[in-house]
C-alpha atoms as a PDB file:
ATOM      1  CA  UNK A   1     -15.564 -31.615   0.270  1.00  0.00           C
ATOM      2  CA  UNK A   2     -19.112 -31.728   0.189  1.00  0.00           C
ATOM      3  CA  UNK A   3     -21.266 -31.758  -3.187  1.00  0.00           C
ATOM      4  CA  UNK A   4     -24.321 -33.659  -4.294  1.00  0.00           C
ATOM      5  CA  UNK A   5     -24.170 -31.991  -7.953  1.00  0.00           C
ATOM      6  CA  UNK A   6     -27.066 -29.772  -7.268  1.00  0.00           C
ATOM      7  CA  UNK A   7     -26.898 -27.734 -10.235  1.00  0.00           C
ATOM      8  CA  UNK A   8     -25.317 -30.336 -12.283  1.00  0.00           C
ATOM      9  CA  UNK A   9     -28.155 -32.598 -11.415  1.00  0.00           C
ATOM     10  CA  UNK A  10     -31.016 -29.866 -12.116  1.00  0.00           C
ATOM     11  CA  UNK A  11     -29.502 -28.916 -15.304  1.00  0.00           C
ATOM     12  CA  UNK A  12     -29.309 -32.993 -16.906  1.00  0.00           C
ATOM     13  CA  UNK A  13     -33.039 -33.231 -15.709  1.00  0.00           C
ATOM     14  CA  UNK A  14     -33.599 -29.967 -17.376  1.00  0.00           C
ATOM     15  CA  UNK A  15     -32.144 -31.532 -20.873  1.00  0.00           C
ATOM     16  CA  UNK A  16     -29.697 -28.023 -20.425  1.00  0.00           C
ATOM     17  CA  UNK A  17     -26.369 -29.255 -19.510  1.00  0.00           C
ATOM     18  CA  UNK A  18     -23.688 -28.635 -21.863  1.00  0.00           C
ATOM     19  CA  UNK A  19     -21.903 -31.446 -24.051  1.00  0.00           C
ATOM     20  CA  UNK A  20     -19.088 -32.422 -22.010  1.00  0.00           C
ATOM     21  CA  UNK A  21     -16.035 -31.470 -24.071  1.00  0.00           C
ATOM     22  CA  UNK A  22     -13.328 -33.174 -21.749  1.00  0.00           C
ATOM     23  CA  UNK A  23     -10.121 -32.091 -24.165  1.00  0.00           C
ATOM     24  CA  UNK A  24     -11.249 -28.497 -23.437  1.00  0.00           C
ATOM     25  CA  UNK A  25     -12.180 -28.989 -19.866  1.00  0.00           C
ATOM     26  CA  UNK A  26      -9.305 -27.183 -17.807  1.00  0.00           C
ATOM     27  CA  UNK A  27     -10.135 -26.101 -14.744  1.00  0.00           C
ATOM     28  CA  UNK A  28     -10.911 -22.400 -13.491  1.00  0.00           C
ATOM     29  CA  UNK A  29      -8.416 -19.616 -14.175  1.00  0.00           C
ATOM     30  CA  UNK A  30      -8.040 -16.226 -11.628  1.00  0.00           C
ATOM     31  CA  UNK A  31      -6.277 -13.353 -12.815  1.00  0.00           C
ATOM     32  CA  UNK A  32      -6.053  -9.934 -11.556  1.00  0.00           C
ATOM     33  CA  UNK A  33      -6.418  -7.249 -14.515  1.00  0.00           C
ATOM     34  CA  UNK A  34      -6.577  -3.146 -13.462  1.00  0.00           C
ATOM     35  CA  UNK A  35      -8.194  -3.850 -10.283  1.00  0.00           C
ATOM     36  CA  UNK A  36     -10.311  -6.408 -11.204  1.00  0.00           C
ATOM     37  CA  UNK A  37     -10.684 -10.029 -10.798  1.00  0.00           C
ATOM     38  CA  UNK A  38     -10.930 -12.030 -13.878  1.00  0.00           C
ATOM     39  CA  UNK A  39     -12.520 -15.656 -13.329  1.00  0.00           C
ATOM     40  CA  UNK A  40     -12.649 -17.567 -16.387  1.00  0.00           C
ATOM     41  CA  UNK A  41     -13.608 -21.117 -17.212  1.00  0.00           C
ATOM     42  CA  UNK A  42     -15.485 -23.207 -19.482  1.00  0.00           C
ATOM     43  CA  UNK A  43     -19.277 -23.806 -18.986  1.00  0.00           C
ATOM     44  CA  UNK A  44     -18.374 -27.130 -16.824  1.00  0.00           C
ATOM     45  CA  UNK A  45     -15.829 -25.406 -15.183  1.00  0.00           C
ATOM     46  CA  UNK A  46     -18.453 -22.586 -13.712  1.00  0.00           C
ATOM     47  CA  UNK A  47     -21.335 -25.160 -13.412  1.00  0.00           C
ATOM     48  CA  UNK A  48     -18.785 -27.187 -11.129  1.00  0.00           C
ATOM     49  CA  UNK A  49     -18.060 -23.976  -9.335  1.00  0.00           C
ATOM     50  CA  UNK A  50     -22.019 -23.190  -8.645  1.00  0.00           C
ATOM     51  CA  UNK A  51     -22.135 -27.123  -7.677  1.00  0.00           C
ATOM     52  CA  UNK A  52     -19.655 -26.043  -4.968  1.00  0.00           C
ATOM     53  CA  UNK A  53     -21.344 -22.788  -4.006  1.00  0.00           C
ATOM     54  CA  UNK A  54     -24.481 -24.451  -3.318  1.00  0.00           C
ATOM     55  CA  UNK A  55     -22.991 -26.856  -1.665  1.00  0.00           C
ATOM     56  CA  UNK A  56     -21.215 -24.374   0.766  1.00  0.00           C
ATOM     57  CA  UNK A  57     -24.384 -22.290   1.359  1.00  0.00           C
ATOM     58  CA  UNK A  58     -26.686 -25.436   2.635  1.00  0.00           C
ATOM     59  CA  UNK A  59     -23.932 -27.473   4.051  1.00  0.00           C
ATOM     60  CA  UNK A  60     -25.289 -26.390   7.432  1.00  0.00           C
ATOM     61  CA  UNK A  61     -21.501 -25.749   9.170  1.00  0.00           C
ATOM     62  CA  UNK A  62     -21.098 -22.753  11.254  1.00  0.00           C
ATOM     63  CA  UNK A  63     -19.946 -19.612  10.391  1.00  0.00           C
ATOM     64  CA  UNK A  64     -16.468 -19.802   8.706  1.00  0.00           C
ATOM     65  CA  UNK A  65     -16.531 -22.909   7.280  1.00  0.00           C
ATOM     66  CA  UNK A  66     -14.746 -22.381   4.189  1.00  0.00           C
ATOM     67  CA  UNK A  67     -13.066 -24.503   1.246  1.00  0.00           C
ATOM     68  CA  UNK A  68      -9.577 -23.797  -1.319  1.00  0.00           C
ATOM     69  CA  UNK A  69     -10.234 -24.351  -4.575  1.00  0.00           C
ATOM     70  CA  UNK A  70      -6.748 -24.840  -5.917  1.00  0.00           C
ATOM     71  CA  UNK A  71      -4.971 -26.724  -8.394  1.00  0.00           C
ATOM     72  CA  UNK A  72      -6.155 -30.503  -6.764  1.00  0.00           C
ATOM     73  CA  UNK A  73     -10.086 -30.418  -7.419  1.00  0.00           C
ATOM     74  CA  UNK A  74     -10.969 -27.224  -9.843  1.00  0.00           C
ATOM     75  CA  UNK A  75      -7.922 -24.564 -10.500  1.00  0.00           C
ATOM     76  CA  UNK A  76      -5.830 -24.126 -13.674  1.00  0.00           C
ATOM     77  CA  UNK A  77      -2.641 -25.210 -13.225  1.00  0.00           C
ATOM     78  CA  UNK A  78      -1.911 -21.909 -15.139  1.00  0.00           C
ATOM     79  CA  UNK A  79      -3.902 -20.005 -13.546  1.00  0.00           C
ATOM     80  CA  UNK A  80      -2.029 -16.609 -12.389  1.00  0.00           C
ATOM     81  CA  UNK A  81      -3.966 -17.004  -8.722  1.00  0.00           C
ATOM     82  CA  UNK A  82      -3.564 -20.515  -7.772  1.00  0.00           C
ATOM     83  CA  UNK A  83      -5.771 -20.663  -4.956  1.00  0.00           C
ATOM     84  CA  UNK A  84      -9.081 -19.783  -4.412  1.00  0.00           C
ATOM     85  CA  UNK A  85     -10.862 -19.725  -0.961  1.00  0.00           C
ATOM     86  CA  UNK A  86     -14.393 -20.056  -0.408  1.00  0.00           C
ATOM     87  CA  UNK A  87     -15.806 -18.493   3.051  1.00  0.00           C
ATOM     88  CA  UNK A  88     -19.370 -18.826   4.865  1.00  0.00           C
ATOM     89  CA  UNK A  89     -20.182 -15.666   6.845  1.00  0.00           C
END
């Protein structure tokens, strides 16, 4: 999966990245509350997630590329949705 840490990267040059607390770090969680979907993580968590966004929005593939975040790379084992897909239009 393609990801050069763009926001990662900007943020440590930027002196703004938070302290890495790995203990806490556990991946992203999904659940589905009253018609809504919850996404919760820790700040790593979502800055890993925006790493991936940006990475998916100027990875110059056609329309419908598209990637699973699941358990293997950034999902919660716990997590009540355990996959995630990512889609280019």
């Amino acid at each position: 999966m393609y990801n050069d840490e763009w926001v990662t990267s900007l943020l440590l040059q930027e002196g703004k990245y938070p302290a890495k607390e790995l203990d806490k770090r556990g991946g992203l969680t999904l659940k589905q509350e009253g018609g809504q979907l919850l996404l919760s993580g820790t700040a790593c968590d979502l800055i890993d997630l925006a790493d991936l966004l940006v990475s998916l929005a100027l990875s110059g593939e056609s329309q419908g590329q598209h990637w699973h975040i699941d358990a293997l790379n950034l999902m919660d084992d716990a997590s009540d949705i355990s996959e995630l897909i990512l889609l280019r239009k």
